[in-house]
PDB file of N, CA and C in Angstrom:
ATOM      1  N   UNK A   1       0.833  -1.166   0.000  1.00  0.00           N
ATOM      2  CA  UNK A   1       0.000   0.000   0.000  1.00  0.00           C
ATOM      3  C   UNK A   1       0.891   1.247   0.000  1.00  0.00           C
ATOM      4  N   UNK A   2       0.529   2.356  -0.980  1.00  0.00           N
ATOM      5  CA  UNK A   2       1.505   3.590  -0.682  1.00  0.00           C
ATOM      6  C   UNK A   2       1.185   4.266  -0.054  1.00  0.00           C
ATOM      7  N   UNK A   3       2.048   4.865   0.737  1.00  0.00           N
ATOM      8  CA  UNK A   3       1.887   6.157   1.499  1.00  0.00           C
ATOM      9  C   UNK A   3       1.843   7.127   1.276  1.00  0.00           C
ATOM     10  N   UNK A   4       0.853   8.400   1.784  1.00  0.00           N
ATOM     11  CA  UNK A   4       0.784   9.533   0.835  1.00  0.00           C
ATOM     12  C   UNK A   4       1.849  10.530   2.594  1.00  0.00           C
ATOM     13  N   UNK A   5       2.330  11.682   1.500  1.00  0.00           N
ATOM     14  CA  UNK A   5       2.791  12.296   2.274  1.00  0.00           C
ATOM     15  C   UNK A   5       1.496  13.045   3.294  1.00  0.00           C
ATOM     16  N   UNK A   6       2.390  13.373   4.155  1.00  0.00           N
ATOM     17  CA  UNK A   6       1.655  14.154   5.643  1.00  0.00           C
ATOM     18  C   UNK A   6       2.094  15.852   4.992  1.00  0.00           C
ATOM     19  N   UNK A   7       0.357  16.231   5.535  1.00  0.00           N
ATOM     20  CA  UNK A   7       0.789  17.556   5.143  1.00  0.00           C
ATOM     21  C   UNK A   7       0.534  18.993   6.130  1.00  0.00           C
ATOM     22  N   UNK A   8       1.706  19.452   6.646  1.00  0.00           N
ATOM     23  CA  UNK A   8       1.717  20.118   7.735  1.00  0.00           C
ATOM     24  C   UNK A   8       0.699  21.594   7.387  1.00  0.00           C
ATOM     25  N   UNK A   9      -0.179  21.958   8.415  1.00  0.00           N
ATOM     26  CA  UNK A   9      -0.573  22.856   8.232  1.00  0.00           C
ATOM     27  C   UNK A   9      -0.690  24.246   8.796  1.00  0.00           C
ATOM     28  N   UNK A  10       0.946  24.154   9.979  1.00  0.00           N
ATOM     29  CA  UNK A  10       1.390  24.940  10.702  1.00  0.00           C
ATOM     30  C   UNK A  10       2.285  25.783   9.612  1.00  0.00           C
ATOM     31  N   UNK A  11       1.993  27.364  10.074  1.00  0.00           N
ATOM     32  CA  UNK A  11       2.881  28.146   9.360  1.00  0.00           C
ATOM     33  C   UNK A  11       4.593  27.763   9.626  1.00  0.00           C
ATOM     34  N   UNK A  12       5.226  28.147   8.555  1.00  0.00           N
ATOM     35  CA  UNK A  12       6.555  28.029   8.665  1.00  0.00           C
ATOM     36  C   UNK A  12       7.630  29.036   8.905  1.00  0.00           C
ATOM     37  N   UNK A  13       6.547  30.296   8.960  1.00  0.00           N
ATOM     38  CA  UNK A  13       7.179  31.869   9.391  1.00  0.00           C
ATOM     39  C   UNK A  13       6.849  31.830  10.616  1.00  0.00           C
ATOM     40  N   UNK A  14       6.793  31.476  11.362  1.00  0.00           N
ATOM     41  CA  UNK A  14       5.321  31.807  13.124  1.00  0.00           C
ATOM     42  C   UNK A  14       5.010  32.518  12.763  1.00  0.00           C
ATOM     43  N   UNK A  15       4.334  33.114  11.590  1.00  0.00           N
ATOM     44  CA  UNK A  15       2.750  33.677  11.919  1.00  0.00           C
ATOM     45  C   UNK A  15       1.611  32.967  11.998  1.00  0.00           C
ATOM     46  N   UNK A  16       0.836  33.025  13.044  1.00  0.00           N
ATOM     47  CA  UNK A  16      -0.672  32.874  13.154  1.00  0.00           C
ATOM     48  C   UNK A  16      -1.875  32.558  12.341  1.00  0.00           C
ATOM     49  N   UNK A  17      -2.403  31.947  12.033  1.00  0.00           N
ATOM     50  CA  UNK A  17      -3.607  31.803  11.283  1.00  0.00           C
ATOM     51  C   UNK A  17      -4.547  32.531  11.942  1.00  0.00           C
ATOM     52  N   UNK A  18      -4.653  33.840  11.823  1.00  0.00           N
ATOM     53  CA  UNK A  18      -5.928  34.641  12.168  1.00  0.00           C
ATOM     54  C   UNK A  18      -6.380  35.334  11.058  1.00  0.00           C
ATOM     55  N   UNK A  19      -7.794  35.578  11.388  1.00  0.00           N
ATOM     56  CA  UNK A  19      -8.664  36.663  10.432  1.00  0.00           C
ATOM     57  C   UNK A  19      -8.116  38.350  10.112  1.00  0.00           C
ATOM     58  N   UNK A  20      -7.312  38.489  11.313  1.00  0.00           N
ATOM     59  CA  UNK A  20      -6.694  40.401  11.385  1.00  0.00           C
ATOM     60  C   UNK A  20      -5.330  39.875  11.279  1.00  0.00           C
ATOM     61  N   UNK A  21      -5.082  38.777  11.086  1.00  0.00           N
ATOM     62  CA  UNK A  21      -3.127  38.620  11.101  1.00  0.00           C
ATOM     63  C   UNK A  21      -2.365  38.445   9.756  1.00  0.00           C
ATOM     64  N   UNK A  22      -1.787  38.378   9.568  1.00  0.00           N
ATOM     65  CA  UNK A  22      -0.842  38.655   8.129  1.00  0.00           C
ATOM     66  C   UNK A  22      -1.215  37.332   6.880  1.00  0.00           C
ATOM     67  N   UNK A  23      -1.734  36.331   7.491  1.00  0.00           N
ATOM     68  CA  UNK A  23      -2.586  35.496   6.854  1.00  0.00           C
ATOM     69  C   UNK A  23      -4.021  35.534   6.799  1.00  0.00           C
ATOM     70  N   UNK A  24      -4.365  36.589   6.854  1.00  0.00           N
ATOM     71  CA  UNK A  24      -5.814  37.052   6.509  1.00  0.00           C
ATOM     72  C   UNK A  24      -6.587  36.507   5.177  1.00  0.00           C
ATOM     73  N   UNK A  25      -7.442  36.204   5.376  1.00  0.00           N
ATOM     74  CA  UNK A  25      -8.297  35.811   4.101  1.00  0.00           C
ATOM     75  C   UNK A  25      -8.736  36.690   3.471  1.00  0.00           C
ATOM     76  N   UNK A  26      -8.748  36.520   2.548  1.00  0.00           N
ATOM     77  CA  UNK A  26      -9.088  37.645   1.083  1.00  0.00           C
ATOM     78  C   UNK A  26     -10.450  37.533   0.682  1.00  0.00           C
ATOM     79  N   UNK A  27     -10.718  38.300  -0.400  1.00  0.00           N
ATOM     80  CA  UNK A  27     -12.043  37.984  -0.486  1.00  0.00           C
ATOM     81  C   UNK A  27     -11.959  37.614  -2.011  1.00  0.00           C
ATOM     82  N   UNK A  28     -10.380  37.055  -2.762  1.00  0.00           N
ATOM     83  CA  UNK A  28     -10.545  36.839  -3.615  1.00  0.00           C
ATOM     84  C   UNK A  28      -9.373  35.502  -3.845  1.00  0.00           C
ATOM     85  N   UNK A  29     -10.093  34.594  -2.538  1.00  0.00           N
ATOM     86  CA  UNK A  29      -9.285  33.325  -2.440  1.00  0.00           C
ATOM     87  C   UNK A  29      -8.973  32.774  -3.799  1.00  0.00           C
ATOM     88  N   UNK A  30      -9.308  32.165  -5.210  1.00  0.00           N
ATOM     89  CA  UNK A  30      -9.072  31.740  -6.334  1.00  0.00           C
ATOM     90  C   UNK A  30      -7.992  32.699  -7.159  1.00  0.00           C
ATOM     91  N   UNK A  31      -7.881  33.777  -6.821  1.00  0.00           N
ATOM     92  CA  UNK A  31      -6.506  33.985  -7.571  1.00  0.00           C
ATOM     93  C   UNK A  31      -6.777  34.537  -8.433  1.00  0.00           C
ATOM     94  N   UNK A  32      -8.068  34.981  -9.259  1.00  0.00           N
ATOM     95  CA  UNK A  32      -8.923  35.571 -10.241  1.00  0.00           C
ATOM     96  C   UNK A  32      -8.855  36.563 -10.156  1.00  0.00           C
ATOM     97  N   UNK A  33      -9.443  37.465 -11.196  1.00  0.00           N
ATOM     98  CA  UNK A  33      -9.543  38.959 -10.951  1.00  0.00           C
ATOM     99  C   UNK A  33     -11.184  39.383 -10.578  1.00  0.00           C
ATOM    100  N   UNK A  34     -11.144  40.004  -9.585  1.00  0.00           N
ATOM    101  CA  UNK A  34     -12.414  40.434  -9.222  1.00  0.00           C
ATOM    102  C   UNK A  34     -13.360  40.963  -9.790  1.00  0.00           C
ATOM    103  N   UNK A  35     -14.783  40.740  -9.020  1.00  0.00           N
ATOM    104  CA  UNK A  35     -15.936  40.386 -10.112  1.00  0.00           C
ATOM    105  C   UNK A  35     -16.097  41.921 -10.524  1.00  0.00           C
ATOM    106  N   UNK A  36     -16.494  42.035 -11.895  1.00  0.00           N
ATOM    107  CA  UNK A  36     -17.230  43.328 -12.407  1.00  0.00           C
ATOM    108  C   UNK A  36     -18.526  43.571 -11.773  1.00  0.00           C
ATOM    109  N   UNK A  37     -19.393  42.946 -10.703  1.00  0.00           N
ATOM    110  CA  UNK A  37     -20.721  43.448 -10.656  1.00  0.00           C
ATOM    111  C   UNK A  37     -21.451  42.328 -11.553  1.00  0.00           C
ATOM    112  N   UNK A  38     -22.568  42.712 -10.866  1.00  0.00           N
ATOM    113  CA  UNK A  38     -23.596  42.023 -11.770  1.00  0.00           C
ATOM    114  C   UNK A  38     -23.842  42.142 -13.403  1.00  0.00           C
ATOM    115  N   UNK A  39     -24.016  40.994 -13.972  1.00  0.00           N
ATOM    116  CA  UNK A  39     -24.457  40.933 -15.840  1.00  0.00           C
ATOM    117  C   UNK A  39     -25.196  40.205 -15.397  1.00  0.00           C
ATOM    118  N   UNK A  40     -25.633  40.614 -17.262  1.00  0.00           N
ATOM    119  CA  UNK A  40     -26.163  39.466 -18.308  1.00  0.00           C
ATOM    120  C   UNK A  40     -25.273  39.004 -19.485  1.00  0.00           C
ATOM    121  N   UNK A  41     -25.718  38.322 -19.645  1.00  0.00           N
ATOM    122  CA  UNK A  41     -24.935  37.115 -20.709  1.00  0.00           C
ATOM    123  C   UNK A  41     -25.855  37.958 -22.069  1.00  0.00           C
ATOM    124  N   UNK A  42     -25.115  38.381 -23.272  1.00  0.00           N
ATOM    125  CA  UNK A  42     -25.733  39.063 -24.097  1.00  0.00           C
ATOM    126  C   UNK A  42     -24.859  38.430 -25.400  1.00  0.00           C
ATOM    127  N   UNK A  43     -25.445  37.601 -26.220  1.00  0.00           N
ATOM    128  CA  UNK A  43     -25.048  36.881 -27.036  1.00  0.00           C
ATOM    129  C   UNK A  43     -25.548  36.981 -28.584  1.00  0.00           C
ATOM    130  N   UNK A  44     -24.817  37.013 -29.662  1.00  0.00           N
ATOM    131  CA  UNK A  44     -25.067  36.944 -31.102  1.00  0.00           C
ATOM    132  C   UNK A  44     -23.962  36.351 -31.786  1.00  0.00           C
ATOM    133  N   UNK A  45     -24.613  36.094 -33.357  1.00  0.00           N
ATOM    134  CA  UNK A  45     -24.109  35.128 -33.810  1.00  0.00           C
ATOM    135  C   UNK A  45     -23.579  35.863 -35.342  1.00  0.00           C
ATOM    136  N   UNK A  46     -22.445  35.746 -35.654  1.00  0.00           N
ATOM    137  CA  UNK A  46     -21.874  36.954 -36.832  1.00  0.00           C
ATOM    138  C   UNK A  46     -21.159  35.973 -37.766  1.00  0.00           C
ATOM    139  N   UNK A  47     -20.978  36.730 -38.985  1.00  0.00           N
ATOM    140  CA  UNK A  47     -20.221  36.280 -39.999  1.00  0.00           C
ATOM    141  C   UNK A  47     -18.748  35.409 -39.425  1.00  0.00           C
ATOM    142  N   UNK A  48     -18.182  34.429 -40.088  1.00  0.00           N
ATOM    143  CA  UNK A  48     -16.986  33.138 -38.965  1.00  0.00           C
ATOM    144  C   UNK A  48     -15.911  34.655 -39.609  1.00  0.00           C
ATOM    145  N   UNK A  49     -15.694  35.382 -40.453  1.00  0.00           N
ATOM    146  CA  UNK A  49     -14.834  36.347 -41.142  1.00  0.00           C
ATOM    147  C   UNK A  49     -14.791  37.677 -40.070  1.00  0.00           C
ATOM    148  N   UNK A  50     -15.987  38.009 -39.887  1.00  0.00           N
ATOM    149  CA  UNK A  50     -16.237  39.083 -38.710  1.00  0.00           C
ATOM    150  C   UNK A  50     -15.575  38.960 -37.204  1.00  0.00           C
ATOM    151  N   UNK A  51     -15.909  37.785 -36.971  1.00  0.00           N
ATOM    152  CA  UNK A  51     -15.687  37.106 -35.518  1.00  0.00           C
ATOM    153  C   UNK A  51     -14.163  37.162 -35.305  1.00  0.00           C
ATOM    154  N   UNK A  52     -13.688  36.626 -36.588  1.00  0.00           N
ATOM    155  CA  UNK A  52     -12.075  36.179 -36.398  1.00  0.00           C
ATOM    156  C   UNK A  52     -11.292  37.623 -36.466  1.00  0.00           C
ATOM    157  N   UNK A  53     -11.715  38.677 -36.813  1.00  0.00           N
ATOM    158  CA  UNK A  53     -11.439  39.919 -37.052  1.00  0.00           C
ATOM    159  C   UNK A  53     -11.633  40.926 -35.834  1.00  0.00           C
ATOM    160  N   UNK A  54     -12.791  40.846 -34.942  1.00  0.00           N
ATOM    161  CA  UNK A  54     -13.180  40.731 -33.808  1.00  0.00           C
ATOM    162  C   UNK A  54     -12.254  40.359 -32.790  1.00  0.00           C
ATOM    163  N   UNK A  55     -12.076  39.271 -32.836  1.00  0.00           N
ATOM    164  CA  UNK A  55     -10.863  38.507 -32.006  1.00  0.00           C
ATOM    165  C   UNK A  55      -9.238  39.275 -32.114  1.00  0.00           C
ATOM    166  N   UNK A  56      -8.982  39.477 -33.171  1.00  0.00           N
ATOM    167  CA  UNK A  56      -7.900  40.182 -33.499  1.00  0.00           C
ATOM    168  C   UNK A  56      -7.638  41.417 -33.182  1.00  0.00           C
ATOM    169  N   UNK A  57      -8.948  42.536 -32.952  1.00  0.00           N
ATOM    170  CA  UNK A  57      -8.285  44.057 -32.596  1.00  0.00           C
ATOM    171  C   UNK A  57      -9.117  43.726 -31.314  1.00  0.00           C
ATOM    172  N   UNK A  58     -10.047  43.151 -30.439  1.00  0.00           N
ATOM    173  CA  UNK A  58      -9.995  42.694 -28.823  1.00  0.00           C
ATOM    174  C   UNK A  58      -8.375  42.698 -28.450  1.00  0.00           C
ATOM    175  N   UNK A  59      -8.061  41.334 -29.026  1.00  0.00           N
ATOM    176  CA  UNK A  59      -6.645  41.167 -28.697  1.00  0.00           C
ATOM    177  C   UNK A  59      -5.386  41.648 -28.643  1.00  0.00           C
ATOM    178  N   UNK A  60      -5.802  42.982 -29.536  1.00  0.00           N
ATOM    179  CA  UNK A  60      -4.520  43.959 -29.773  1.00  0.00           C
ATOM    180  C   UNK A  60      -5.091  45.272 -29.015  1.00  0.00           C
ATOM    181  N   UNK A  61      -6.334  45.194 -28.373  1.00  0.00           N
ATOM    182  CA  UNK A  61      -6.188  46.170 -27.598  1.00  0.00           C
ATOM    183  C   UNK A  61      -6.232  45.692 -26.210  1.00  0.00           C
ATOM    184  N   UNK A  62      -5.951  44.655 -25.797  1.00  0.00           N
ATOM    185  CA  UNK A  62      -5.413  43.732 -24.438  1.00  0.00           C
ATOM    186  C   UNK A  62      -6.663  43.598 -24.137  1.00  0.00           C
ATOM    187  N   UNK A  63      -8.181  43.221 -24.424  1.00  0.00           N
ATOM    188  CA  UNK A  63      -9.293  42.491 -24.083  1.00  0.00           C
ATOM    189  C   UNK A  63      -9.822  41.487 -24.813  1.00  0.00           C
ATOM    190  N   UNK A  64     -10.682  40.870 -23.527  1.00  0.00           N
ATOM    191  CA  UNK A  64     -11.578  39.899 -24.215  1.00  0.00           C
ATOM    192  C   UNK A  64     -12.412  40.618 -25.343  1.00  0.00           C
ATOM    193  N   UNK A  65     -12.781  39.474 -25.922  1.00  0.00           N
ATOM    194  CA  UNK A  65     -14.029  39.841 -26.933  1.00  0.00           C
ATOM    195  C   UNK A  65     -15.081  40.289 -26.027  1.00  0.00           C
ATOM    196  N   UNK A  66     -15.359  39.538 -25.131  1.00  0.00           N
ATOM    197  CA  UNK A  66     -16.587  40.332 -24.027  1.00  0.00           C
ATOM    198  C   UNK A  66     -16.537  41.663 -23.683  1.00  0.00           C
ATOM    199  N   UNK A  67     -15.306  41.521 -22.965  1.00  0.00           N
ATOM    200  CA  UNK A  67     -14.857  43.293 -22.693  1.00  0.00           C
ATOM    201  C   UNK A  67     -14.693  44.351 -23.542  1.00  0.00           C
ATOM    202  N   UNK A  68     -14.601  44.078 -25.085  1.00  0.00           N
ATOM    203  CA  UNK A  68     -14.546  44.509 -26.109  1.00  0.00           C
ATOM    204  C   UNK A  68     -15.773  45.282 -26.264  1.00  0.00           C
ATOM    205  N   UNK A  69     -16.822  44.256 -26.800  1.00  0.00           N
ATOM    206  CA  UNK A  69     -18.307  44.711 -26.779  1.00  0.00           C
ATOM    207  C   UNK A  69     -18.768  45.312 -26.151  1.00  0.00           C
ATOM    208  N   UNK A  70     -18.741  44.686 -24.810  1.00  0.00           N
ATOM    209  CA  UNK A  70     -19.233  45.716 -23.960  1.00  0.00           C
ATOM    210  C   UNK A  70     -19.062  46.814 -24.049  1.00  0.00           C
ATOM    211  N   UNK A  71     -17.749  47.629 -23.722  1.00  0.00           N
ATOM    212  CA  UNK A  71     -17.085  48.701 -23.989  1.00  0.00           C
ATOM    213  C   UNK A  71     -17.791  49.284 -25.322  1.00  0.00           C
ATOM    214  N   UNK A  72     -17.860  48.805 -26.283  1.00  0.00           N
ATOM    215  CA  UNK A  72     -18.271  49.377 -27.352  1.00  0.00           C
ATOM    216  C   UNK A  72     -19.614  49.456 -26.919  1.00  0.00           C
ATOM    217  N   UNK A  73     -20.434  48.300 -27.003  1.00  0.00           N
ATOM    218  CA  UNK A  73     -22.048  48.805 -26.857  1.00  0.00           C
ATOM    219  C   UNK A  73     -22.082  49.736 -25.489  1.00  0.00           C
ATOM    220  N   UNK A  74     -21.125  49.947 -24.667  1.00  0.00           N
ATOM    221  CA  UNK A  74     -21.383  51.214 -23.442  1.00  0.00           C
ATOM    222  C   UNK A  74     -21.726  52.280 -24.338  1.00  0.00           C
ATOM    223  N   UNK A  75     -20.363  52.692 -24.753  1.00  0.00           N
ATOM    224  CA  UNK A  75     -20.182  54.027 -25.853  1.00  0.00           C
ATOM    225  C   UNK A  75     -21.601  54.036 -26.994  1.00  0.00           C
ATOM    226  N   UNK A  76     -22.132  53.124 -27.321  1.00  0.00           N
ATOM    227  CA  UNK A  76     -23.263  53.723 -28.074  1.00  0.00           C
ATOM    228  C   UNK A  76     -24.576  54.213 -27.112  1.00  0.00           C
ATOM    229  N   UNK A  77     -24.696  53.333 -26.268  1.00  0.00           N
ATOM    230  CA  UNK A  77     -25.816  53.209 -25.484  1.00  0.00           C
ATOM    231  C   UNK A  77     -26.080  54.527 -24.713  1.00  0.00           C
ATOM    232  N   UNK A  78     -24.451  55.095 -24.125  1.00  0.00           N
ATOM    233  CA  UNK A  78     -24.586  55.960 -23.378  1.00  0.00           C
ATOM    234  C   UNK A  78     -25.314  57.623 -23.762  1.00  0.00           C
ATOM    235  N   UNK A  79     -25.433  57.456 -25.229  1.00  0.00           N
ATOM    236  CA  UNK A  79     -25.700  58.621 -26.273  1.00  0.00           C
ATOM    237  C   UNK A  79     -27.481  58.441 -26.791  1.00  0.00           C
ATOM    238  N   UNK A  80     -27.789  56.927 -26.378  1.00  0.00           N
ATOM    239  CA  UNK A  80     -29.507  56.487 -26.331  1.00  0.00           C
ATOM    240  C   UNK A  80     -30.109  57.393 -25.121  1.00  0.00           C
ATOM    241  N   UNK A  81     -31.496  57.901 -25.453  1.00  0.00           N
ATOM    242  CA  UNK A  81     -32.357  58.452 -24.863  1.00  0.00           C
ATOM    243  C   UNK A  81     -33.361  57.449 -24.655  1.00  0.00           C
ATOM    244  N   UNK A  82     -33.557  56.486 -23.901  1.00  0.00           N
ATOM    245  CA  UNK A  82     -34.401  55.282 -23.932  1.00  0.00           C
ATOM    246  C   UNK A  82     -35.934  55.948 -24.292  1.00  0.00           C
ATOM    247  N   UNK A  83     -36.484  57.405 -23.496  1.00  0.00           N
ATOM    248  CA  UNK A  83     -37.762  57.815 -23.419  1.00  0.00           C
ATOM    249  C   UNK A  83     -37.886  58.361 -24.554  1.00  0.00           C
ATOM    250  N   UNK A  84     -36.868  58.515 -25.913  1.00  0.00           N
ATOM    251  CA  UNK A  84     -37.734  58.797 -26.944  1.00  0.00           C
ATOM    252  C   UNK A  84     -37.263  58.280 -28.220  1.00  0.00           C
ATOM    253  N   UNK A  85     -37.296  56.852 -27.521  1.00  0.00           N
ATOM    254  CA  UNK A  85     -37.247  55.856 -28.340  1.00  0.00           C
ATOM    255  C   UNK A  85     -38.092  55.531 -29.507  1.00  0.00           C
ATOM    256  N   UNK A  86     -39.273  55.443 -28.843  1.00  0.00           N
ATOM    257  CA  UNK A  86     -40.729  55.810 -29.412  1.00  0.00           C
ATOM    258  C   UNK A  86     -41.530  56.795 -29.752  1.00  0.00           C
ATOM    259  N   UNK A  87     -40.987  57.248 -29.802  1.00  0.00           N
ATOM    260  CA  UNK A  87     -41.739  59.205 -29.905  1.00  0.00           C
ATOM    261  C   UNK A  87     -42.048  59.137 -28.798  1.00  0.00           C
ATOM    262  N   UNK A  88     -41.959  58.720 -28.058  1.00  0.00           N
ATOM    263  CA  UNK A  88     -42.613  59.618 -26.429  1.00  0.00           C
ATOM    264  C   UNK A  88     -42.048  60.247 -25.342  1.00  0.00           C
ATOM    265  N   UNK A  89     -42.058  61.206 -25.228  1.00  0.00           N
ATOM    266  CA  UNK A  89     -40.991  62.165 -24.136  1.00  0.00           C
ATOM    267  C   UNK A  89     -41.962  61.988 -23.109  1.00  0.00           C
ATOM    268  N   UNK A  90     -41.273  62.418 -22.031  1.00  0.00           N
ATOM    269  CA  UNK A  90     -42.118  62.639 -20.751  1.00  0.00           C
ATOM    270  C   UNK A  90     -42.493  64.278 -20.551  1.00  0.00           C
ATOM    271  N   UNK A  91     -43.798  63.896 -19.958  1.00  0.00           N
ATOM    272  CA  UNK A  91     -44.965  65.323 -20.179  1.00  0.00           C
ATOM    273  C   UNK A  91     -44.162  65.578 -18.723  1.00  0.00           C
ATOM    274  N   UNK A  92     -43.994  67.063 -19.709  1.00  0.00           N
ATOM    275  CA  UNK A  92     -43.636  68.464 -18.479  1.00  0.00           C
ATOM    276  C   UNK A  92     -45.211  68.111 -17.236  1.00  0.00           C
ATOM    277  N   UNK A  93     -44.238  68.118 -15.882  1.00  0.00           N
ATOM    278  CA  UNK A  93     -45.559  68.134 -14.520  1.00  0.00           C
ATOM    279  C   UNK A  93     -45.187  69.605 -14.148  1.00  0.00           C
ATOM    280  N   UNK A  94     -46.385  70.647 -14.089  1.00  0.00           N
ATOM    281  CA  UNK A  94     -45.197  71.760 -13.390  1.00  0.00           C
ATOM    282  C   UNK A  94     -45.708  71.508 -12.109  1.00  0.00           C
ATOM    283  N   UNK A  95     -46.610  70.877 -11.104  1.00  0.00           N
ATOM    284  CA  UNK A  95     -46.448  70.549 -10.162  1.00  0.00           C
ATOM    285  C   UNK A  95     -47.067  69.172  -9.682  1.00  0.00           C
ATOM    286  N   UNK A  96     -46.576  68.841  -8.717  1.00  0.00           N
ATOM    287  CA  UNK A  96     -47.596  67.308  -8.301  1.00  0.00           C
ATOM    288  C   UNK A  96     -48.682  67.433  -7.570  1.00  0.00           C
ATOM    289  N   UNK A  97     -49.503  66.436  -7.995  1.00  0.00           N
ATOM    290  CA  UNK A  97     -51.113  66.278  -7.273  1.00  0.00           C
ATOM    291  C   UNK A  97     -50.966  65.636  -5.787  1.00  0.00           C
TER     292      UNK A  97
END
């Protein structure tokens, strides 16, 4: 039968395993980069010529394709007036009831 090694789980600096001590837990134990906030998953389906082209200036401007889009659909969106989308503005109140 093999033996598995023993695995010590005492620090090897003496520091402490505490919550306020120099081994403090993070709040981003996995090593990842921290979350953007809440999404949605916003998905379409493009020319295989578009996509691969896509991929290429994402990548040369150091993002994902996600982060890409996004960024881009921010910049259009931010210039949308959602309320007169439809022809409909909101009626001047000059005071409330």
């Amino acid at each position: 039968m093999k033996r598995h090694a023993r695995v010590s789980y005492l620090p090897l600096n003496g520091n402490s395993y505490t919550l306020n001590g120099p081994m403090a837990i993070s709040g981003n134990r996995g090593g990842g980069r921290r979350s953007k906030g809440a999404r949605h998953l916003v998905g379409t389906r493009m020319p295989v010529n578009e996509a691969e082209k896509l991929r290429a200036v994402a990548a040369a401007e150091g993002l994902s394709v996600s982060d890409y889009l996004a960024d881009l659909v921010h910049k259009h969106l931010i210039n949308v007036d959602v309320d007169t989308l439809y022809g409909q503005e909101a009626l001047p109140i000059s005071r409330a009831s």
